[in-house]
Protein backbone atom coordinates (compact mmCIF):
# COMPACT_ATOMS: atom_id res chain seq x y z
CA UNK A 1 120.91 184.33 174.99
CA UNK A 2 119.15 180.69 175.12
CA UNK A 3 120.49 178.09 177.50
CA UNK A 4 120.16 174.92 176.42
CA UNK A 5 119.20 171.98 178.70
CA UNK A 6 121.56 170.12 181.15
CA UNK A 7 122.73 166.66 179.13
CA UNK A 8 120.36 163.87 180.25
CA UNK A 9 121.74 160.97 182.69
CA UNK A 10 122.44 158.65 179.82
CA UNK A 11 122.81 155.53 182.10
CA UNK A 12 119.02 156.28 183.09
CA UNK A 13 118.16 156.25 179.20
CA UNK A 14 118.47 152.83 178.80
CA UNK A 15 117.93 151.68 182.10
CA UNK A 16 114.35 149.78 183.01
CA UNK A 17 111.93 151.43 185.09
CA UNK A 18 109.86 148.05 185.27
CA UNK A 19 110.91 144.78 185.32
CA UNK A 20 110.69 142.82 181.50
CA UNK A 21 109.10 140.28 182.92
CA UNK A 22 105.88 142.49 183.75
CA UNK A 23 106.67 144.43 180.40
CA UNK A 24 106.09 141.03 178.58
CA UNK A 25 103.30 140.03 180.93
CA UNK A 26 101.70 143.60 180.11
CA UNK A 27 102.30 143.17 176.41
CA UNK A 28 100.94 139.40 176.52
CA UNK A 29 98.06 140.80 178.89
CA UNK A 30 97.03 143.47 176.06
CA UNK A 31 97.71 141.45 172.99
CA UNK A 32 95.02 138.71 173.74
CA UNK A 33 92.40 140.84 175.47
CA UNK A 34 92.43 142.79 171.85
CA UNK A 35 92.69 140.03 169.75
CA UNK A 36 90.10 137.94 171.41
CA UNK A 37 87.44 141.23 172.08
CA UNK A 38 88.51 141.54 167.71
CA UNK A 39 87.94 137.65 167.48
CA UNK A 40 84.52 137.51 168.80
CA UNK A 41 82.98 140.75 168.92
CA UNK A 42 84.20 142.38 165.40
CA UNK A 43 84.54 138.45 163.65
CA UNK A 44 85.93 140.75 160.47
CA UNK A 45 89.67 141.31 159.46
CA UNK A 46 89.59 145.10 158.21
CA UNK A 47 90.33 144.75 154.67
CA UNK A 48 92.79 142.55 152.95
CA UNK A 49 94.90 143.37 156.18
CA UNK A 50 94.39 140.40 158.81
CA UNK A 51 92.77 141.09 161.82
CA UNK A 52 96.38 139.96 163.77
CA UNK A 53 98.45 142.74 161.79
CA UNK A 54 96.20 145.61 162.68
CA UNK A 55 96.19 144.69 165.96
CA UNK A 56 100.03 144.84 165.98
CA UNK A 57 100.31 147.84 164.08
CA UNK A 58 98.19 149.64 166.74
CA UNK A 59 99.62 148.08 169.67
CA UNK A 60 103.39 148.62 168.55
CA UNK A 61 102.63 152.13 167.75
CA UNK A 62 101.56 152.99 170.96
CA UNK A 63 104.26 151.29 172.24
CA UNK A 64 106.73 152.77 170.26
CA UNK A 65 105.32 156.13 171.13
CA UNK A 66 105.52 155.62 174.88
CA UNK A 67 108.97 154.57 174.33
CA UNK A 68 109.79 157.50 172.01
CA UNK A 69 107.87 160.62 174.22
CA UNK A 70 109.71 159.00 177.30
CA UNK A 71 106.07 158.11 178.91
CA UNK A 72 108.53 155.00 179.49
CA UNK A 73 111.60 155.93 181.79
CA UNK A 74 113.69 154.24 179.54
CA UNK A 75 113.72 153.24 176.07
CA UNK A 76 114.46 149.56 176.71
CA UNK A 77 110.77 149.10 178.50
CA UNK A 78 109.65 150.21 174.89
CA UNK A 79 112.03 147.64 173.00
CA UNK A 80 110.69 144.80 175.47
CA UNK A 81 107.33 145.70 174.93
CA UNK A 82 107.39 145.89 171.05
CA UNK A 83 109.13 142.69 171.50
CA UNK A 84 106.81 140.84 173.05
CA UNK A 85 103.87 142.22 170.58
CA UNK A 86 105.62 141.27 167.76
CA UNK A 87 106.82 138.08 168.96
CA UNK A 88 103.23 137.15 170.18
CA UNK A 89 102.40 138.05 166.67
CA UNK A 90 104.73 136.00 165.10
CA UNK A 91 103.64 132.87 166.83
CA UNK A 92 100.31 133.15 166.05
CA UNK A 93 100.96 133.18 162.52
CA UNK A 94 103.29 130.41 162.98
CA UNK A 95 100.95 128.33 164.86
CA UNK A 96 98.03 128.63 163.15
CA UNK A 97 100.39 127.35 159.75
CA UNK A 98 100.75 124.31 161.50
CA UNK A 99 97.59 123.45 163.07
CA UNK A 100 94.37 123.54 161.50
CA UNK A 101 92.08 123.34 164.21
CA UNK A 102 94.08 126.59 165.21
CA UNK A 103 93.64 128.09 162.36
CA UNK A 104 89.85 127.95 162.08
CA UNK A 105 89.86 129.27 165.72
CA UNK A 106 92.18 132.34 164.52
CA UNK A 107 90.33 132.76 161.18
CA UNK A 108 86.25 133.40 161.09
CA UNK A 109 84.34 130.90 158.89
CA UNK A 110 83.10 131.80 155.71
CA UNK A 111 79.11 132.64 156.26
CA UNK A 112 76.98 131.70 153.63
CA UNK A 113 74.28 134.38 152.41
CA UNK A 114 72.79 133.11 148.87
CA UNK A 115 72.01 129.47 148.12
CA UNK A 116 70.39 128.96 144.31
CA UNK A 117 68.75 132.40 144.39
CA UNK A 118 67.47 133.13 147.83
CA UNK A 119 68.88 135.26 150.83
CA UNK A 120 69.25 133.19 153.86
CA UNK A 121 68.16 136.32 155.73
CA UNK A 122 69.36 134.56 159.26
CA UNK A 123 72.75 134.69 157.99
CA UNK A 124 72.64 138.27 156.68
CA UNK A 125 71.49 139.14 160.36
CA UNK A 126 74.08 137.62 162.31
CA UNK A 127 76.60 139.38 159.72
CA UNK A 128 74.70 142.69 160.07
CA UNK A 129 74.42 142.79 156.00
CA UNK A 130 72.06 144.72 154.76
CA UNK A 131 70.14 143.44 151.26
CA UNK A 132 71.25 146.70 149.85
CA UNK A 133 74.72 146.12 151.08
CA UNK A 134 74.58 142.12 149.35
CA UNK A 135 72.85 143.81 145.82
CA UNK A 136 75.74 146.20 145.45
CA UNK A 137 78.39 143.07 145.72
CA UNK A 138 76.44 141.47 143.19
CA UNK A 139 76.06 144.45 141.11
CA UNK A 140 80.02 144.25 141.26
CA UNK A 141 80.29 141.12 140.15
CA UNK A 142 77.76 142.09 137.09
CA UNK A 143 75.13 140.37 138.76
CA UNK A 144 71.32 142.05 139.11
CA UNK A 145 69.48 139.84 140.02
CA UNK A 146 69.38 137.07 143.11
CA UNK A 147 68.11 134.59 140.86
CA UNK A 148 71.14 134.52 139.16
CA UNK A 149 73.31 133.63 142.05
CA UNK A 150 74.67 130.33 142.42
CA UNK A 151 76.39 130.96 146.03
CA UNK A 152 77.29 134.04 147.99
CA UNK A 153 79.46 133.70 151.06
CA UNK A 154 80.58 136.67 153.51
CA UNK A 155 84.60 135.66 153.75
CA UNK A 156 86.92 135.93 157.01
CA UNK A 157 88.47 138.80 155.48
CA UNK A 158 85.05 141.09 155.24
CA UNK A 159 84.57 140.67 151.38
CA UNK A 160 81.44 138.75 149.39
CA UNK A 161 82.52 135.81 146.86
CA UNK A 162 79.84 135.22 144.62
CA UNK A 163 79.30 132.16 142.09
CA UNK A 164 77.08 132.92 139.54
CA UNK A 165 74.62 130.18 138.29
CA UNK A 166 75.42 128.57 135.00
């Protein structure tokens, strides 16, 4: 016969085990040592995803997870915590709408890599683009050859634009 577990205190399911105030300090803490180590040291969003939604996927995630697997005492240190991630989020987004200088801070500039035919190989360096890696974008684009490049810029979001010459 299989005895089941004594009921859990529920008071001390919901209770905090830390203060929110450190919760959102913690959150705030984490949140802008990852998106500024992203900012700076990656420059790339991953994809067509921005670089601010990955990092609150991951962080809410493990969050949630703490929360969930009761690595948290209680489930309201997890709810704070998500909180504050997603509100941090949210005001990034929100700021950098409404200022530009922000937004150029929060976004990495467009790096150009082909001007009228020739690699500016400094540029392909500090991107760590290969040549191989910039002739398959232009093969993409139906391009094979430099000389027929116009303009090729490595965008914030990871991806080549290329204008091809008239």
């Amino acid at each position: 016969m299989n005895s089941l577990p004594p009921l859990p205190d529920w008071r001390s399911v919901f209770d905090f085990s830390l203060h929110p105030l450190e919760l959102m300090l913690r959150g705030s803490v984490m949140y802008w040592l990852l998106f500024l180590m992203f900012r700076f040291v990656l420059r790339r969003d991953a994809g067509s995803i921005g670089l601010a939604d990955v990092l609150l996927l991951v962080l809410i995630a493990d969050a949630s997870q703490n929360a969930m697997a009761g690595e948290y005492r209680s489930l309201g240190d997890g709810v704070v915590l998500v909180a504050t991630i997603a509100v941090w989020n949210w005001v990034i987004d929100w700021a950098g709408y409404r200022n530009a200088w922000l937004q150029r801070f929060l976004q990495a500039p467009s790096t150009l890599l082909v001007r009228d035919g020739r690699v500016l190989q400094v540029n392909l360096r500090r991107e760590l683009i290969t040549r191989d890696e910039l002739m398959s974008a232009l093969h993409r684009e139906g391009l094979t050859q430099l000389e027929q490049v116009a303009r090729a810029w490595m965008e914030s979001d990871g991806s080549i634009t290329v204008v091809p010459r008239d």
